[in-house]
N, C-alpha and C. Protein backbone atom coordinates (compact mmCIF):
# COMPACT_ATOMS: atom_id res chain seq x y z
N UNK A 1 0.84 -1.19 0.00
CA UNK A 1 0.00 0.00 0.00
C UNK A 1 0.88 1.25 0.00
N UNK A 2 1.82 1.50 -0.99
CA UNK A 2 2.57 2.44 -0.59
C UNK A 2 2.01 4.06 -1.72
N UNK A 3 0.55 3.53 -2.08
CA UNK A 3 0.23 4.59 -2.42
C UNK A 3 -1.07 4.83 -1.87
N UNK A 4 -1.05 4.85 -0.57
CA UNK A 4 -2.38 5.12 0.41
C UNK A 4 -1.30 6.23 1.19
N UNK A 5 -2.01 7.54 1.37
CA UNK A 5 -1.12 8.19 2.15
C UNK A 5 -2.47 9.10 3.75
N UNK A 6 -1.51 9.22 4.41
CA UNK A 6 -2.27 9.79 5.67
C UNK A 6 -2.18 11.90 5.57
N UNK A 7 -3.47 12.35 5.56
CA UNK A 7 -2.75 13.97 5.10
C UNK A 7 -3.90 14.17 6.53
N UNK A 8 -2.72 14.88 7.65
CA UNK A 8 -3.12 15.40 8.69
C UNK A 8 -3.25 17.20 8.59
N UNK A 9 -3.50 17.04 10.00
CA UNK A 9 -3.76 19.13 9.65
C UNK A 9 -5.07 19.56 8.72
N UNK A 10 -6.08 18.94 8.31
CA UNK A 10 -6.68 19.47 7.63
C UNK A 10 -7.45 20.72 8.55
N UNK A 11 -8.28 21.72 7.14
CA UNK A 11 -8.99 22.68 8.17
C UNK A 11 -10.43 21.85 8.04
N UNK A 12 -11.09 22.28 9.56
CA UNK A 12 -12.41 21.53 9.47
C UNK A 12 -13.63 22.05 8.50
N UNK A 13 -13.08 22.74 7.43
CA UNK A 13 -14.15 22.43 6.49
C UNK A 13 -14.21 21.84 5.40
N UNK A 14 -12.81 21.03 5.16
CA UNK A 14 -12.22 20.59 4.03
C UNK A 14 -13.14 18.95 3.95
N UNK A 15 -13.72 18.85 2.86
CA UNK A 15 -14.50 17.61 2.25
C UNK A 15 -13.67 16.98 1.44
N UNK A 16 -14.10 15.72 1.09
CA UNK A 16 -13.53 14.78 0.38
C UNK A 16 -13.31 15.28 -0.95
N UNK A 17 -14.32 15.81 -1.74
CA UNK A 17 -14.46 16.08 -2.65
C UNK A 17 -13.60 17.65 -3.23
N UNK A 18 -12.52 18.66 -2.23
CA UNK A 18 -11.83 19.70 -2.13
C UNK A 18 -10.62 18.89 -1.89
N UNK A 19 -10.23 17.49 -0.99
CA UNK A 19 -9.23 16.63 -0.88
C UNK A 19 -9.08 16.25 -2.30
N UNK A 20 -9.87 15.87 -2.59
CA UNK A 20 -9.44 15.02 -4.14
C UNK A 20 -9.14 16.16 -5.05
N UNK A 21 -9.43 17.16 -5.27
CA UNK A 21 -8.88 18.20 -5.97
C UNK A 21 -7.59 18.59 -5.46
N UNK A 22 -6.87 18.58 -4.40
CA UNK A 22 -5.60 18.97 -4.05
C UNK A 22 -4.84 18.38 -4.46
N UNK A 23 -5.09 17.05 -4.17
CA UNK A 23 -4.08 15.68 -4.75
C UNK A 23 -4.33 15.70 -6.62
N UNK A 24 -5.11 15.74 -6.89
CA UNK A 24 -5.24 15.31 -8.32
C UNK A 24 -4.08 15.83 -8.93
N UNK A 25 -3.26 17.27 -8.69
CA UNK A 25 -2.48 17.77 -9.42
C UNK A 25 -1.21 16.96 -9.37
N UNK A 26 -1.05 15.78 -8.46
CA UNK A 26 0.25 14.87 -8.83
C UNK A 26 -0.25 13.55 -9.13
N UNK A 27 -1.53 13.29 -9.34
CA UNK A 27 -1.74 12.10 -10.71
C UNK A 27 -3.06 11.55 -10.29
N UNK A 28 -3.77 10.44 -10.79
CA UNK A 28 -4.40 9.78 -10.14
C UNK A 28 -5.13 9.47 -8.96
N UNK A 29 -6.30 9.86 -8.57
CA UNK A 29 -6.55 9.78 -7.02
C UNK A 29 -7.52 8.79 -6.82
N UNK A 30 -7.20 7.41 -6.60
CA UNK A 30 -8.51 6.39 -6.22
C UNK A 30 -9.10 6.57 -5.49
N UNK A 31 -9.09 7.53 -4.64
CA UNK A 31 -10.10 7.92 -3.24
C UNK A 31 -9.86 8.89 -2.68
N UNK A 32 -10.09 9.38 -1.86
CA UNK A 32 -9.95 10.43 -0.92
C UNK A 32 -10.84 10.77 -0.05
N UNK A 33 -10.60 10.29 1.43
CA UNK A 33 -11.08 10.43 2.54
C UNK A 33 -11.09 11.46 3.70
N UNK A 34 -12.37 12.42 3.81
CA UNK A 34 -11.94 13.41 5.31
C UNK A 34 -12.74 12.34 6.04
N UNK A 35 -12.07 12.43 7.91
CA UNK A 35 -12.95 11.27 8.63
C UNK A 35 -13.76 12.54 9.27
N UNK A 36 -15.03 12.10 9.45
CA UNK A 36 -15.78 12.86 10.01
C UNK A 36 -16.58 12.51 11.42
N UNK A 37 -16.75 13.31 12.25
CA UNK A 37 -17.21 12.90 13.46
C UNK A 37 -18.61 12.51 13.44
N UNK A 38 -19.11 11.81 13.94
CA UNK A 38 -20.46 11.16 13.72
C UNK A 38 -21.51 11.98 14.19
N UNK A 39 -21.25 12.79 15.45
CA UNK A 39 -22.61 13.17 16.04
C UNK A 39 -22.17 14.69 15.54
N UNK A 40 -21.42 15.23 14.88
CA UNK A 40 -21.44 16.77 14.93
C UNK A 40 -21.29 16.85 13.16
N UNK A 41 -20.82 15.79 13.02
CA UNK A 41 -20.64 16.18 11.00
C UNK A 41 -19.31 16.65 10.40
N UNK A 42 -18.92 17.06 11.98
CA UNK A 42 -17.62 17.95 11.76
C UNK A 42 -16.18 17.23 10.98
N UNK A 43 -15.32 17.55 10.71
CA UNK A 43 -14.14 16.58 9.71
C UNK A 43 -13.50 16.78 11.31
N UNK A 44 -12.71 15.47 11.24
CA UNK A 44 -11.72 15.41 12.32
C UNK A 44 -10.63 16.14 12.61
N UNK A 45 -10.36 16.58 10.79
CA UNK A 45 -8.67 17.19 10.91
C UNK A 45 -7.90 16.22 10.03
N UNK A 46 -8.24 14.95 9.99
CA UNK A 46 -7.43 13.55 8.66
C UNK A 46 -8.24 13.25 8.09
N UNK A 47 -7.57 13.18 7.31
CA UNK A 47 -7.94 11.91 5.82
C UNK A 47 -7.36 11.19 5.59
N UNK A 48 -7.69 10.19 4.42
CA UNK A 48 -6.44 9.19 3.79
C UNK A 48 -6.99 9.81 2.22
N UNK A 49 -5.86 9.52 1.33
CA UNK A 49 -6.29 9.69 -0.05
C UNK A 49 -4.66 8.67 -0.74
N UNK A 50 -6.20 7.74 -1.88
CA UNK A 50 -5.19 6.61 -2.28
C UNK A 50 -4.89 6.96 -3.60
N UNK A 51 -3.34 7.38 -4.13
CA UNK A 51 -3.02 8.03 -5.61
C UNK A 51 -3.13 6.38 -6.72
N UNK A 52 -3.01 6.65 -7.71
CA UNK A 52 -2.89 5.98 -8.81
C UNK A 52 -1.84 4.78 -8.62
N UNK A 53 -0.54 5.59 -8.07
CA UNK A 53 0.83 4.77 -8.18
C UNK A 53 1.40 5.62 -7.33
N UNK A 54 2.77 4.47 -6.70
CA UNK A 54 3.47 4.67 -5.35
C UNK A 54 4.44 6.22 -6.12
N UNK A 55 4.60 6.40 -7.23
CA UNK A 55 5.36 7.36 -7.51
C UNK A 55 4.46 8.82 -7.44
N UNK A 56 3.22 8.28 -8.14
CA UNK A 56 2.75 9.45 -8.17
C UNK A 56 2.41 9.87 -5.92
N UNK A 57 2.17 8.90 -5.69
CA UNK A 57 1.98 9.51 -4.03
C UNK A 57 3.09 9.77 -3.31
N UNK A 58 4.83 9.74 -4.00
CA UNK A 58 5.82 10.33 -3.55
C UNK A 58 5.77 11.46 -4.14
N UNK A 59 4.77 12.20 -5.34
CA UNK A 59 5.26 13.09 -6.13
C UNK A 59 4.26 14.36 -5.10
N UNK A 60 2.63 13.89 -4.29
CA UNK A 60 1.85 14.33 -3.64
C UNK A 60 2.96 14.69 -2.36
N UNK A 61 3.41 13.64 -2.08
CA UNK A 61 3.85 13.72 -0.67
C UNK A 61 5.11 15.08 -0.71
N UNK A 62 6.09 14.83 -1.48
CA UNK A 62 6.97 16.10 -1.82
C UNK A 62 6.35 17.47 -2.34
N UNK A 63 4.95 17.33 -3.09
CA UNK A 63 4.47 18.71 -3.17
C UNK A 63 3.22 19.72 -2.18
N UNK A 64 2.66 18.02 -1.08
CA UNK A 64 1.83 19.00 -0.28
C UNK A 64 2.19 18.66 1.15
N UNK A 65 3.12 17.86 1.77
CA UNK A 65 4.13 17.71 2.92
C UNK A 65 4.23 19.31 3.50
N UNK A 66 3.35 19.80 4.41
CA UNK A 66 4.24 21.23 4.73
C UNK A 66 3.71 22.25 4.29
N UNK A 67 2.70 22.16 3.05
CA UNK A 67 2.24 23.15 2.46
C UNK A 67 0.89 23.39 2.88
N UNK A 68 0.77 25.49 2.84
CA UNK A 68 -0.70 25.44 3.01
C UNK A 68 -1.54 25.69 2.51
N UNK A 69 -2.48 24.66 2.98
CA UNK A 69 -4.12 24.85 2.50
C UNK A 69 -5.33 25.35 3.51
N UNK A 70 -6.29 26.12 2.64
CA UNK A 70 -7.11 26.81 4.13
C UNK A 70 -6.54 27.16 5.03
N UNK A 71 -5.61 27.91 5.42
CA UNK A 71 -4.73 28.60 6.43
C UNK A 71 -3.55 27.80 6.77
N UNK A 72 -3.54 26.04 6.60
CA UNK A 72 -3.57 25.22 8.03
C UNK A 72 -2.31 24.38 6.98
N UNK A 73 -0.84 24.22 8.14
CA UNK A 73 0.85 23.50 6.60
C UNK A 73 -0.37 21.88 6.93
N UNK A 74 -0.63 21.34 5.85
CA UNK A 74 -0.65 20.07 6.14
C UNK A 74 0.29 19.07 6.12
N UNK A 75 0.27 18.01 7.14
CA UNK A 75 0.60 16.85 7.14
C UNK A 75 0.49 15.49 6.31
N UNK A 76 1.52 15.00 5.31
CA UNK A 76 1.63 14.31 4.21
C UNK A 76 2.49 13.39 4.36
N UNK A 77 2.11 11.64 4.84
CA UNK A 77 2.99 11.02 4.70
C UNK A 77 2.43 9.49 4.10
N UNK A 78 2.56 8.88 3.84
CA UNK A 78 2.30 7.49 3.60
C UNK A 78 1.69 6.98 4.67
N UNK A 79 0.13 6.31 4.48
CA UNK A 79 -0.12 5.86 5.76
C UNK A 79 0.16 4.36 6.53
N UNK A 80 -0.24 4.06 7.70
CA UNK A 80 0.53 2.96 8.20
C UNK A 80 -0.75 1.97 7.96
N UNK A 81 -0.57 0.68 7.85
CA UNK A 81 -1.43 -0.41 8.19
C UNK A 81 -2.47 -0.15 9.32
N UNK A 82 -3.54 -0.25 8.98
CA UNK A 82 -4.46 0.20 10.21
C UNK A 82 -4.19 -1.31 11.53
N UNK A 83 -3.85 -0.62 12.77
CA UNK A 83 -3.66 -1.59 13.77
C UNK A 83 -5.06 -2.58 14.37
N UNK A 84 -5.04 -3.75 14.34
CA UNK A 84 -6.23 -4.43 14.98
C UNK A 84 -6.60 -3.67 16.25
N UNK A 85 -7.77 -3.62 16.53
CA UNK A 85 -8.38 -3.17 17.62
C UNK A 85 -8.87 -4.32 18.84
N UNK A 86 -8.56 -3.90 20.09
CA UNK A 86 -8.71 -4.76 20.86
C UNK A 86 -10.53 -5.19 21.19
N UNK A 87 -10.76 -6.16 21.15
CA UNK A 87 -12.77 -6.22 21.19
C UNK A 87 -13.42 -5.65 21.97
N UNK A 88 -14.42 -4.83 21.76
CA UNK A 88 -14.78 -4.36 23.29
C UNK A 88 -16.75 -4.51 23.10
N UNK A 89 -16.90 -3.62 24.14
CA UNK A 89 -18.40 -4.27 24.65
C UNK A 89 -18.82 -5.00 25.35
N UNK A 90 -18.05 -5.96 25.77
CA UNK A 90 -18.62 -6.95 26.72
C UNK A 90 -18.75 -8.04 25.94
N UNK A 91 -19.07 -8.48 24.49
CA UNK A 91 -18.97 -9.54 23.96
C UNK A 91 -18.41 -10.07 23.04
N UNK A 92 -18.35 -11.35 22.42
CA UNK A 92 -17.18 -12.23 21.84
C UNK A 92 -15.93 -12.08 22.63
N UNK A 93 -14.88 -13.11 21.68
CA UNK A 93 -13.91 -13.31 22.30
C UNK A 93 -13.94 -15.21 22.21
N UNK A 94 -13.06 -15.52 23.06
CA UNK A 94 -13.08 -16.68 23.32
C UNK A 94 -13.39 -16.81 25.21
N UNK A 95 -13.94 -16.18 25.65
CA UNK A 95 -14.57 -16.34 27.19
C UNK A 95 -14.96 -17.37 27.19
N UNK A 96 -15.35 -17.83 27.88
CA UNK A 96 -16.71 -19.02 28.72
C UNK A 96 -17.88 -17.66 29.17
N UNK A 97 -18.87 -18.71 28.81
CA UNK A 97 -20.14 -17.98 28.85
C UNK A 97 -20.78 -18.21 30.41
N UNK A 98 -21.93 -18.33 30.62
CA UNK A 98 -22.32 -18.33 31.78
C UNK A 98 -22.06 -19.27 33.14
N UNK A 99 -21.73 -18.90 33.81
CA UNK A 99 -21.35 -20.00 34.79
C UNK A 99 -19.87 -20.20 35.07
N UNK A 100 -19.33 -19.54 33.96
CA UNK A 100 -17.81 -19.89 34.18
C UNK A 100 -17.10 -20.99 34.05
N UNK A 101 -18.11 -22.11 33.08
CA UNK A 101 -17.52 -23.25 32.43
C UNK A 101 -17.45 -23.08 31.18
N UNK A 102 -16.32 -23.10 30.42
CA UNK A 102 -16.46 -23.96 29.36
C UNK A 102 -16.91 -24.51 28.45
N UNK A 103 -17.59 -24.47 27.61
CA UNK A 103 -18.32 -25.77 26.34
C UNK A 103 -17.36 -26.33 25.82
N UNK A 104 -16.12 -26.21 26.03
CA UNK A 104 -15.21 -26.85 24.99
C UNK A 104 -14.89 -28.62 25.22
């Protein structure tokens, strides 16, 4: 995945669709993501946006690394493997269910 990149710093009014226009000018953009907060609508501040090819998202990363948009230098780097999340809620897993035995 070395053409999935992470672009931090955004300003909170920046949409997916103003992301994908920034990037387009160094090639190809298969996507482009602002994450948005669920109960307010609001953009978090990141995105991910996935270029064409690993060159063209070194060519993004060297031209918007630092640079600003909507007031605000953004943050431009290649993003990392998203980390597994530990389970939560109270259910699944491999527990024992009621009683504290076992079915196995």
């Amino acid at each position: 995945m070395e053409n999935r990149l992470y672009v931090g710093n955004l300003s909170y009014s920046m949409r997916d669709e103003s992301l994908q226009q920034e990037f387009s000018r160094f090639g190809h953009v298969s996507s482009a993501k602002v994450m948005m907060e669920r109960e307010s609508g609001r953009s978090k501040g990141f995105g991910f946006v996935e270029m064409g090819s690993p060159s063209e998202a070194q060519a993004a990363i060297q031209g918007l690394n630092g640079k600003e948009v909507d007031g605000r230098a953004l943050t431009v780097n290649l993003a990392r493997p998203m980390e597994q999340r530990s389970g939560g809620g109270g259910y699944g897993g491999d527990r024992p269910r009621s009683g504290g035995r076992s079915s196995y």
